[in-house]
Protein backbone atom coordinates (compact mmCIF):
# COMPACT_ATOMS: atom_id res chain seq x y z
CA UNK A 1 129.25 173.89 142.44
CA UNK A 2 127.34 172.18 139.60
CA UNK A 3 124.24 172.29 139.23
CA UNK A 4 121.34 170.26 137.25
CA UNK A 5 117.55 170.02 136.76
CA UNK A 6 116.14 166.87 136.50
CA UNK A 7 112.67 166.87 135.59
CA UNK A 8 110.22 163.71 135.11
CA UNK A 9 108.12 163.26 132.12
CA UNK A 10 106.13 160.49 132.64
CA UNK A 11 103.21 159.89 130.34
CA UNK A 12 104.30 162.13 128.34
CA UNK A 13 104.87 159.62 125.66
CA UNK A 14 102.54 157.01 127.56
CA UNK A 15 99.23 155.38 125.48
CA UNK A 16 96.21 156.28 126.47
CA UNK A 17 93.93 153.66 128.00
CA UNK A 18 90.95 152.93 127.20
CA UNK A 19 88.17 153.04 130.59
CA UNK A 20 86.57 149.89 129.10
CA UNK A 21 87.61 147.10 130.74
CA UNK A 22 88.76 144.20 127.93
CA UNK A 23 91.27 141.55 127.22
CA UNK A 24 92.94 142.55 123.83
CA UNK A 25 94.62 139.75 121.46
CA UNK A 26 97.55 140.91 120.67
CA UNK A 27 98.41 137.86 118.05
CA UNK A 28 100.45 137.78 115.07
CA UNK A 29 97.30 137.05 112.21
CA UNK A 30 97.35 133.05 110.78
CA UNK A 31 99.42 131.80 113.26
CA UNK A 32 98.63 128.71 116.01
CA UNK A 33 100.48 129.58 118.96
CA UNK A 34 101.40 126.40 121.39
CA UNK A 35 102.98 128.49 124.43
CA UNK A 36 104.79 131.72 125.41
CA UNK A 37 107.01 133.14 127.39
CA UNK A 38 108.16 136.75 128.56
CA UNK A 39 111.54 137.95 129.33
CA UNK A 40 110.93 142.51 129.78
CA UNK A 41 109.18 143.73 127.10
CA UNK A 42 110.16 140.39 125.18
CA UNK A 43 107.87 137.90 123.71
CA UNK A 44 108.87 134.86 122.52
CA UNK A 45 105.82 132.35 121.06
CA UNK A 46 105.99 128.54 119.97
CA UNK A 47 104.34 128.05 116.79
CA UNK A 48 102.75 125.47 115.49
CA UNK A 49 103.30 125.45 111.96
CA UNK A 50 106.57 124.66 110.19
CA UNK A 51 107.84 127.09 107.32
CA UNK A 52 110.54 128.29 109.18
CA UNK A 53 108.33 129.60 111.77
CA UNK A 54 108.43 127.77 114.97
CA UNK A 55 109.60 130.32 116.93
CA UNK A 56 108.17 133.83 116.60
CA UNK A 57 109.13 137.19 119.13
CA UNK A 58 108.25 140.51 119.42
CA UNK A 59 110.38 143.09 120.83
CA UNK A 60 107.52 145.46 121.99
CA UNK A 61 105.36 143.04 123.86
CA UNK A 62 103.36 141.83 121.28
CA UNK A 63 103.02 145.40 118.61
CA UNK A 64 105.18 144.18 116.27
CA UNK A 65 106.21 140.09 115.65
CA UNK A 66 109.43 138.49 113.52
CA UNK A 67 110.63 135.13 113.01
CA UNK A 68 113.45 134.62 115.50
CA UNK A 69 114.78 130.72 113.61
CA UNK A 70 114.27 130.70 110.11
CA UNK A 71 114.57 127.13 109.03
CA UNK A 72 113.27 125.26 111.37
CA UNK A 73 110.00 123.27 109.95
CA UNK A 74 109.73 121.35 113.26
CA UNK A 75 106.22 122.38 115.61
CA UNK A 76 107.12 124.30 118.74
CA UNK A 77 105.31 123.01 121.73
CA UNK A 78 106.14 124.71 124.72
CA UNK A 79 108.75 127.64 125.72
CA UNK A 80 109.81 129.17 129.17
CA UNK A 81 112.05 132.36 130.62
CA UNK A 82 115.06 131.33 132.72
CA UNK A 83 117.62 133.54 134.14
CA UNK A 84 120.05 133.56 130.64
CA UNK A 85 117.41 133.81 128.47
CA UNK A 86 114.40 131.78 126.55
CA UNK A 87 113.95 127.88 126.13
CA UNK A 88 111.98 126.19 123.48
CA UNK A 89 110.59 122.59 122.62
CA UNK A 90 110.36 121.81 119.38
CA UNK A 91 108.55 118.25 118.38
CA UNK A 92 111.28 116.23 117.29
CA UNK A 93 112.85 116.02 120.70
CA UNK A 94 114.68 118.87 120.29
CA UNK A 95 115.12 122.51 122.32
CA UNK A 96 116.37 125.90 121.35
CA UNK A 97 118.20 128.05 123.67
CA UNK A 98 117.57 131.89 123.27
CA UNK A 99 119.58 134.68 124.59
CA UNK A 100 117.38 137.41 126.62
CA UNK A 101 116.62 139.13 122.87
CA UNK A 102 115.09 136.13 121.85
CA UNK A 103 116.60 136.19 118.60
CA UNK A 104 119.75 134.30 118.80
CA UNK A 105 119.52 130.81 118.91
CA UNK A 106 121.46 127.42 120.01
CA UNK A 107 120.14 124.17 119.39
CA UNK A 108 120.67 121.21 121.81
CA UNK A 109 119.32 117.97 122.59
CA UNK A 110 116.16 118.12 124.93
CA UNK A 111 114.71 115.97 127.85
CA UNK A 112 114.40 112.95 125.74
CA UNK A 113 110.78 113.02 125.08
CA UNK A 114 108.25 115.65 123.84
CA UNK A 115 107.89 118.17 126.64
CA UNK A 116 104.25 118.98 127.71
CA UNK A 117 105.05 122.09 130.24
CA UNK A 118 108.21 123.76 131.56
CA UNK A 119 108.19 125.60 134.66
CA UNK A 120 111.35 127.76 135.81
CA UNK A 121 111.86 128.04 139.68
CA UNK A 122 113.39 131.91 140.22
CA UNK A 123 113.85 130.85 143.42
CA UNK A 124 116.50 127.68 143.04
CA UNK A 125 117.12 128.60 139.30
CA UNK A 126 115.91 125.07 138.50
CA UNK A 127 114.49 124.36 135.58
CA UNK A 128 111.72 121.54 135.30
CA UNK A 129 110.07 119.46 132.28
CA UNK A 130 107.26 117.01 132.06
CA UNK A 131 107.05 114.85 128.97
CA UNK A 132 105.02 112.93 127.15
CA UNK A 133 106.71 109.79 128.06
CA UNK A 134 105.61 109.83 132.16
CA UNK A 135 109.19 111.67 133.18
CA UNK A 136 109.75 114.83 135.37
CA UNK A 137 113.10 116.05 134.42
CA UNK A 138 115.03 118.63 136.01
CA UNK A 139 117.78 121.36 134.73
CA UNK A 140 119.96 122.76 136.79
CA UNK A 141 122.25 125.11 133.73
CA UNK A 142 118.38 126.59 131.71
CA UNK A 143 118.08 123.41 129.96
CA UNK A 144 121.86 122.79 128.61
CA UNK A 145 121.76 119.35 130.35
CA UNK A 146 118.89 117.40 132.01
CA UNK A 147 118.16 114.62 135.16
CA UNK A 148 115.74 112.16 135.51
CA UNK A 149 113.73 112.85 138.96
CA UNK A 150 111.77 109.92 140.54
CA UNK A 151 108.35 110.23 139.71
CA UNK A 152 106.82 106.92 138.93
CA UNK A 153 106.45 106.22 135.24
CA UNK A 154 103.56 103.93 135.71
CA UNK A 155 101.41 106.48 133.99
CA UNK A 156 100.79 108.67 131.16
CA UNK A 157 102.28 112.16 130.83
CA UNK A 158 103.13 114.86 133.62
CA UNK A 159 101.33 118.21 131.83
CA UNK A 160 102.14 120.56 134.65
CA UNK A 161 104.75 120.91 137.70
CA UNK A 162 104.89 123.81 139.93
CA UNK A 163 107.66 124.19 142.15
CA UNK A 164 109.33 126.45 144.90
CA UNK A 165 112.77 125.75 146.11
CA UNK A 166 112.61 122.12 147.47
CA UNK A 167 109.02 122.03 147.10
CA UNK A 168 107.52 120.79 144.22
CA UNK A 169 104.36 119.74 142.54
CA UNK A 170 103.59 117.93 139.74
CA UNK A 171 100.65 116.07 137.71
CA UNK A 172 98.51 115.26 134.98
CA UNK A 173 95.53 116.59 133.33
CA UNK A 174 94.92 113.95 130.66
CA UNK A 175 92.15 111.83 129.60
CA UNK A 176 92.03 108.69 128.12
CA UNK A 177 88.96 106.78 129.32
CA UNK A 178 90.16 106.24 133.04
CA UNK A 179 91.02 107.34 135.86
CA UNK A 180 94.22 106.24 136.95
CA UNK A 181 96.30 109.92 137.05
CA UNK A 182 98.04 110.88 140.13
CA UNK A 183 99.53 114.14 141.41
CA UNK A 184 103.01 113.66 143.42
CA UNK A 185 104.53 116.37 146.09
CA UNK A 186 108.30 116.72 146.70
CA UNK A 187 109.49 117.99 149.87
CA UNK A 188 113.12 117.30 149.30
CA UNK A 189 113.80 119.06 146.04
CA UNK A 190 112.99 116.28 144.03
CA UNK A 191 114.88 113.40 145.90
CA UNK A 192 111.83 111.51 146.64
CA UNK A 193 107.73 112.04 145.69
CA UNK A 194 104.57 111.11 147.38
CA UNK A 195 101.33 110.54 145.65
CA UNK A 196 98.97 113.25 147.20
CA UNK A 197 95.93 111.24 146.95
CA UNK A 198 94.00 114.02 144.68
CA UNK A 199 94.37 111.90 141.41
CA UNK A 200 93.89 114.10 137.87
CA UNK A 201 94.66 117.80 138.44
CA UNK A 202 95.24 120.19 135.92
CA UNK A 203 97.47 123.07 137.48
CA UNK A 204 99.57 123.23 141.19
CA UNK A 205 101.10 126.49 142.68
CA UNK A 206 103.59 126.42 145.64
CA UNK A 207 103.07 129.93 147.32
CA UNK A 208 105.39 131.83 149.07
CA UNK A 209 103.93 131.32 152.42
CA UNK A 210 104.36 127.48 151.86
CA UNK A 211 100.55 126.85 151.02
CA UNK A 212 99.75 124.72 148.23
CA UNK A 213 97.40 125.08 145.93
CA UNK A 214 95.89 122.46 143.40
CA UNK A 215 93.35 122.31 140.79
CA UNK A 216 91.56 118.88 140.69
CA UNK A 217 90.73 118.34 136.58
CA UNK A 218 87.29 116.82 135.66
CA UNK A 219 86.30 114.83 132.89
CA UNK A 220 82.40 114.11 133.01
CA UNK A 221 79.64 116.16 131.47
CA UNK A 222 78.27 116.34 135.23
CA UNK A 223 81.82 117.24 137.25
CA UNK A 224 83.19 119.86 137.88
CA UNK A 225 86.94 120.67 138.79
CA UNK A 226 87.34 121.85 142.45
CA UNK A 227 90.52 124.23 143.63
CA UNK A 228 91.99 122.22 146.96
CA UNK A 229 94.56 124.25 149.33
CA UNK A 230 97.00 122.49 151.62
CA UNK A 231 98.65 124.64 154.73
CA UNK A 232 100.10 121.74 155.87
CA UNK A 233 102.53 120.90 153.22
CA UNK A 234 99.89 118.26 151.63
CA UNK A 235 99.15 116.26 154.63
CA UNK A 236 95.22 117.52 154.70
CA UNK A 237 93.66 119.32 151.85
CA UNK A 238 90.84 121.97 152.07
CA UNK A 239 88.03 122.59 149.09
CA UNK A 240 88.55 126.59 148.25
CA UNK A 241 85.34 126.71 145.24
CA UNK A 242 84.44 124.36 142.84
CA UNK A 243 84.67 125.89 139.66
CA UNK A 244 81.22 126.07 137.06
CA UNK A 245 80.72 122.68 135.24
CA UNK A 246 81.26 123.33 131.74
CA UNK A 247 80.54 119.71 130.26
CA UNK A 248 83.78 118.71 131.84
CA UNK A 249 85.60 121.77 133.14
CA UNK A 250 88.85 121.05 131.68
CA UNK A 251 87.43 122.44 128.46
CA UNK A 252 90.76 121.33 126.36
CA UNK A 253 92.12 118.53 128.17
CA UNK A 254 92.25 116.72 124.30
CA UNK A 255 94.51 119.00 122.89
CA UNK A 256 98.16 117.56 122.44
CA UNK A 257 98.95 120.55 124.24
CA UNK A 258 97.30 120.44 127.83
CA UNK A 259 96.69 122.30 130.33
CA UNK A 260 100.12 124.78 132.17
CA UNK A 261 100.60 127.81 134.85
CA UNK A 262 96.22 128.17 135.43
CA UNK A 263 96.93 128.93 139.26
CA UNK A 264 98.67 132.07 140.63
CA UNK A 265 98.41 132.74 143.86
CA UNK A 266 100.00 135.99 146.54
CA UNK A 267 98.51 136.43 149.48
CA UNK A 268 95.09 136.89 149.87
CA UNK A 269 94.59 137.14 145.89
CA UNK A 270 93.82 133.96 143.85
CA UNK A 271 93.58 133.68 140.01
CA UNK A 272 92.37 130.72 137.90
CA UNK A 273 91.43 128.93 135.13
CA UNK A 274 89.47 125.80 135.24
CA UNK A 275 88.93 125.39 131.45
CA UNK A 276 88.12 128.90 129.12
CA UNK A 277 87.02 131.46 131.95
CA UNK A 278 89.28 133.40 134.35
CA UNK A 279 87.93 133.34 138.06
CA UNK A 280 89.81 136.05 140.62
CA UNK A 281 89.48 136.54 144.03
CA UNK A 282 90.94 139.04 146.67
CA UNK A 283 89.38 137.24 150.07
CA UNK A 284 91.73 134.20 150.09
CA UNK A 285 88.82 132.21 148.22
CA UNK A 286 85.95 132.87 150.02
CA UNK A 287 84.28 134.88 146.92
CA UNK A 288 85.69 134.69 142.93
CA UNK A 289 84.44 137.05 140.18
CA UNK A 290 84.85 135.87 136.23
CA UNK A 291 86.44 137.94 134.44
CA UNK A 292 85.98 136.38 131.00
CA UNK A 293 84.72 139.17 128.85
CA UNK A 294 86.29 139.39 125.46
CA UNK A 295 88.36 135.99 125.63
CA UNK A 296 87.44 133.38 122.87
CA UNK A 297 84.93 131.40 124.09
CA UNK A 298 85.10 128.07 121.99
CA UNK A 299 82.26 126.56 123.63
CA UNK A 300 82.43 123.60 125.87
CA UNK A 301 85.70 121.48 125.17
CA UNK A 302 86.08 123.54 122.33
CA UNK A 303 88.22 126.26 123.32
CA UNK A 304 90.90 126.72 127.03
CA UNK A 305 93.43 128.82 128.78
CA UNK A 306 97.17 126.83 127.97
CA UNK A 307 99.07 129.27 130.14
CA UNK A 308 99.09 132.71 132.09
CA UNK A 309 101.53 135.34 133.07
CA UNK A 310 101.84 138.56 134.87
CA UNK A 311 104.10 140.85 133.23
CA UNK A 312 104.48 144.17 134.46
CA UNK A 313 100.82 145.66 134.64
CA UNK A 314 99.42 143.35 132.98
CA UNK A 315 98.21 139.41 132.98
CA UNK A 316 98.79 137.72 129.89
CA UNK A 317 97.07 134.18 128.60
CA UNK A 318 96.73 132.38 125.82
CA UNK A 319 93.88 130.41 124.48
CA UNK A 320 94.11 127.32 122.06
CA UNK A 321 91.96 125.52 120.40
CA UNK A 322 90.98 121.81 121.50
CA UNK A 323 92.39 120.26 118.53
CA UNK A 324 95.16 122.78 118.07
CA UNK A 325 94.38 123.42 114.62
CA UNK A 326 92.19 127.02 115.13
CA UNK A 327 94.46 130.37 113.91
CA UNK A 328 95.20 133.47 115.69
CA UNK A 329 92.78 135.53 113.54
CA UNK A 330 89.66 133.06 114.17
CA UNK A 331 90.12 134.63 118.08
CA UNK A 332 92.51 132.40 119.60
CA UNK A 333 96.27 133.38 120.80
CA UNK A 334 97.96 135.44 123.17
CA UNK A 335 95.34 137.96 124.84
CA UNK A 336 96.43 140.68 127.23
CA UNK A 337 94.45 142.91 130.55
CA UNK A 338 95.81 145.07 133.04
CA UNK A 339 95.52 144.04 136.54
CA UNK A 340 94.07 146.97 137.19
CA UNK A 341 90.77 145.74 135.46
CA UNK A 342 91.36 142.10 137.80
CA UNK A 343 91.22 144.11 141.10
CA UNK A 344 94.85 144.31 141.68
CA UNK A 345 96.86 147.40 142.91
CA UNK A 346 99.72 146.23 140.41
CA UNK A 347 102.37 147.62 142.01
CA UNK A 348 101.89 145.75 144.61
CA UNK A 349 102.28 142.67 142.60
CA UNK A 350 105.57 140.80 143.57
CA UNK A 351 106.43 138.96 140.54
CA UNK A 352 109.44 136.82 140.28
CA UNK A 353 111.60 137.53 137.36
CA UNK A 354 115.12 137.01 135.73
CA UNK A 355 118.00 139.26 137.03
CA UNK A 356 118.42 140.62 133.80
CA UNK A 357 118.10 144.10 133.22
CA UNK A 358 113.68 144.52 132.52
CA UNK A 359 114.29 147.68 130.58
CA UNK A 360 116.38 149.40 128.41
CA UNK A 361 117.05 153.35 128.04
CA UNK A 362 117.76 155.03 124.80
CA UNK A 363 118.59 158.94 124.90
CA UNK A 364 118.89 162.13 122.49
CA UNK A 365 120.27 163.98 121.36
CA UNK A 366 123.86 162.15 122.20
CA UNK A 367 125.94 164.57 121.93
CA UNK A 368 123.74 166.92 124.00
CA UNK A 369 124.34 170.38 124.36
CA UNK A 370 121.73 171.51 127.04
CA UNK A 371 118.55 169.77 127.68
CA UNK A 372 119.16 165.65 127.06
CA UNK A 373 115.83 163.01 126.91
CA UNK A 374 116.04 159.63 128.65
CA UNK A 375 113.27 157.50 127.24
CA UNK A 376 112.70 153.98 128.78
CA UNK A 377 109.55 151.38 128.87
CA UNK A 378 108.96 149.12 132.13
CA UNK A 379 107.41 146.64 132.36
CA UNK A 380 105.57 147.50 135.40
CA UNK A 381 105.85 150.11 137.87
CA UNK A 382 108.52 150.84 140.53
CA UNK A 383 109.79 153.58 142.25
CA UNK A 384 112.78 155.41 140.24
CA UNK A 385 115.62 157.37 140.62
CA UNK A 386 118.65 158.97 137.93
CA UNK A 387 122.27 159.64 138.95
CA UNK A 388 124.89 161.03 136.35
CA UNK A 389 129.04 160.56 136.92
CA UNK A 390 131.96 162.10 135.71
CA UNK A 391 134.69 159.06 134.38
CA UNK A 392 136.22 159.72 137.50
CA UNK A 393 133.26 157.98 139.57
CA UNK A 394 132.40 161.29 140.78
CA UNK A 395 128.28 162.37 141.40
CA UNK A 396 127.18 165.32 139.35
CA UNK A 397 123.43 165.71 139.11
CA UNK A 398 121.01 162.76 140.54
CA UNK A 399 116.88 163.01 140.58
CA UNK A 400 114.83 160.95 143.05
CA UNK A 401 111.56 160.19 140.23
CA UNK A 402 109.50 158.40 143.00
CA UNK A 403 106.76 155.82 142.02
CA UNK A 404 106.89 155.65 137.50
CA UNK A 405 104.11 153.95 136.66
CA UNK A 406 104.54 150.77 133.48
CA UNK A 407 105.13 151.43 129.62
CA UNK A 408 106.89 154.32 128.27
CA UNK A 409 108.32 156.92 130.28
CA UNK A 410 110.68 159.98 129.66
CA UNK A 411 112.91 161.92 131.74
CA UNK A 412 114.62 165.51 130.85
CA UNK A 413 117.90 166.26 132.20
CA UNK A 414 119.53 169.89 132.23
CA UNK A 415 123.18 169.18 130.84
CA UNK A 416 124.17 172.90 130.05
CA UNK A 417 126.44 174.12 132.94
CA UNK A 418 128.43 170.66 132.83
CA UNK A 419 132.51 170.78 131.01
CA UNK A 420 132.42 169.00 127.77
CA UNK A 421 133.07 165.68 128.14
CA UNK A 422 132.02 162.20 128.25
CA UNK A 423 129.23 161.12 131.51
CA UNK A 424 127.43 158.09 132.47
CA UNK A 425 124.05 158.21 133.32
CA UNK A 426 122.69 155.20 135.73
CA UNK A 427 118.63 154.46 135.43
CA UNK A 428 117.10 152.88 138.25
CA UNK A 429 113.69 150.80 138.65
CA UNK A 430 112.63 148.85 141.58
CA UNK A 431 116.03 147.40 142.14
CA UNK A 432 117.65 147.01 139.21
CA UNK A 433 119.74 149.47 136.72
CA UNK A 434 120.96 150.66 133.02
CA UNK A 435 123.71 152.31 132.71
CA UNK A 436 124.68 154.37 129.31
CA UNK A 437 127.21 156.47 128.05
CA UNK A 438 126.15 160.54 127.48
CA UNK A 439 128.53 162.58 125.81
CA UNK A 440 128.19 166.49 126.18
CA UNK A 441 129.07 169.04 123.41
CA UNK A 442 130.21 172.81 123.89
């Protein structure tokens, strides 16, 4: 009978985190970053600046950074992760479709206008757009091709849309020196919209339970934006907490950027962003707690939260500048906290992702003798398990690594009483798999 030894190694090659709770930028130096988006441990940012640089990625979640489209001197304004890959707006009118690497490429025509905010729905595999010219478009193929949906163009542009199979919200968080804005609710996937009677808003979230979430925008010195809830699907809306008045709490609603993504919501946990601050709370709104510490503060109107993400452990967001002219290195760009520091037990987390592989294993030596490494980085936690095969499909050694915690992670396995030969070793996290090719040497 053969036997192996399969022994876990977790933080053995894990970094060492600091007990101070902070958000650390994790920027590229001199840059102006418009949006991001994450695909694993994939970054891919949208630029401002032309040079050839309106596209930037890093491969290690934000340690190192590289051009991904040399060339292209258009701005980038806005980018998203779909289930193929990356898409990118560039002004111009134009996207870029990425492969999951983002480093590879295609250009293609775009919505037809400038887009303000994408938002992918994991759940239909729809892709949506709002523009600057009052449309809603959706994709159905991750932005190869693009329809018109029927939100009255009456009005100025839609800056976010939030949507969860047929449900979907969408509005607008500009200002202009009225008050005409409207925020419309689908219930059809898209077929038809109603006007939801809250007027400007500057973020929607359509949870999983089927509540819906809005955050009304204000534009006075005096108001303040309030975060409305709807179990009804939008026939009666509740106020949750009206967020601090910070001379007009949508601290950035001048940038050419706007406002995306400042809501997430699973079950009783609620995170947002009314302008520069991050508010959390873990009693279904009755209480929120700032968490703010360490994120540019640009002063009122000066500075405000364009998007958020969970990834993994951690929540991502990035901070512009009201003008979108301020650099990376002047304390605006992509900053980055574990949950862990928010109150979350991140494991817990459920966070709707591409079904493409989150993690990638590389092992040595290959050709291994006795003892091989597997080394891997997730992206969050998950519970774990290895199983190695002969080429015949047959099991010969398996290890059941329970609960691996995010980042990088090792795992020994004891080759030495196994024939020469070629073996494939399968990886699993949470659900999904790698599978690579180990070759053993006598």
């Amino acid at each position: 009978m053969t036997r192996s030894v399969i022994t876990l190694l977790a933080f053995l090659f894990a970094p060492v985190q600091s007990g101070l709770a902070q958000w650390v930028n994790i920027s590229e130096a001199d840059r102006v970053y418009t949006d991001f988006a994450v695909i694993g441990q994939t970054i891919v940012v949208t630029n401002e600046g032309g040079n050839g640089e309106a596209l930037l990625t890093s491969p290690d979640l934000g340690q190192s950074w590289q051009t991904t489209s040399p060339g292209i001197d258009r701005a980038g304004r806005a980018t998203v992760a779909t289930a193929s890959g990356f898409v990118a707006n560039l002004a111009g009118q134009k996207d870029h479709i990425g492969d999951a690497s983002g480093m590879n490429w295609t250009d293609v025509d775009g919505p037809g206008s400038n887009v303000t905010s994408f938002f992918y729905d994991w759940t239909s595999r729809k892709l949506y757009a709002g523009t600057q010219s009052a449309s809603l478009t959706m994709s159905t193929d991750d932005g190869r091709s693009w329809t018109n949906l029927p939100v009255p163009s009456l009005h100025d542009e839609i800056t976010w849309v939030h949507a969860r199979g047929d449900t979907i919200l969408a509005g607008y968080n500009q200002y202009d020196g009225t008050t005409s804005r409207f925020t419309f609710l689908s219930t059809d996937g898209g077929l038809t919209f109603v006007d939801t009677g809250l007027g400007s808003t500057a973020a929607g979230f359509v949870a999983a339970d089927g509540r819906l979430l809005v955050l009304t925008a204000a534009f006075s010195f005096t108001e303040s934006a309030i975060l409305k809830r709807s179990s009804d699907m939008g026939q009666t809306w509740e106020d949750v907490v009206q967020a601090p008045s910070r001379e007009g709490a949508l601290g950035a609603q001048v940038t050419p950027l706007r406002q995306k993504s400042l809501l997430f919501v699973e079950g009783q946990s609620i995170v947002y962003a009314p302008n520069d601050r991050i508010y959390v709370s873990h009693d279904d709104g009755a209480s929120f707690v700032e968490y703010s510490e360490d994120l540019k503060d640009g002063g009122a109107r000066g500075s405000a939260i364009r998007a958020m993400q969970i990834v993994g452990d951690d929540l991502y967001v990035l901070v512009v500048n009201s003008k979108n002219e301020a650099p990376t290195n002047s304390g605006f760009g992509l900053y980055r906290r574990p949950l862990s520091e928010l109150g979350f037990d991140a494991a817990s987390v459920a966070v709707e992702s591409a079904e493409l592989p989150r993690f990638d294993v590389s092992m040595y030596p290959n050709p291994a003798r006795d003892l091989a490494t597997f080394r891997f980085a997730l992206p969050r936690s998950g519970q774990a398990g290895l199983t190695v095969y002969d080429l015949l499909g047959r099991e010969v050694g398996r290890g059941d690594l329970g609960l691996v915690r995010a980042g990088p992670n090792a795992v020994s396995w004891d080759a030495s009483l196994l024939p020469a030969g070629a073996y494939l070793v399968r990886v699993r996290v949470a659900g999904e798999h790698v599978t690579r090719i180990l070759t053993v040497a006598r």
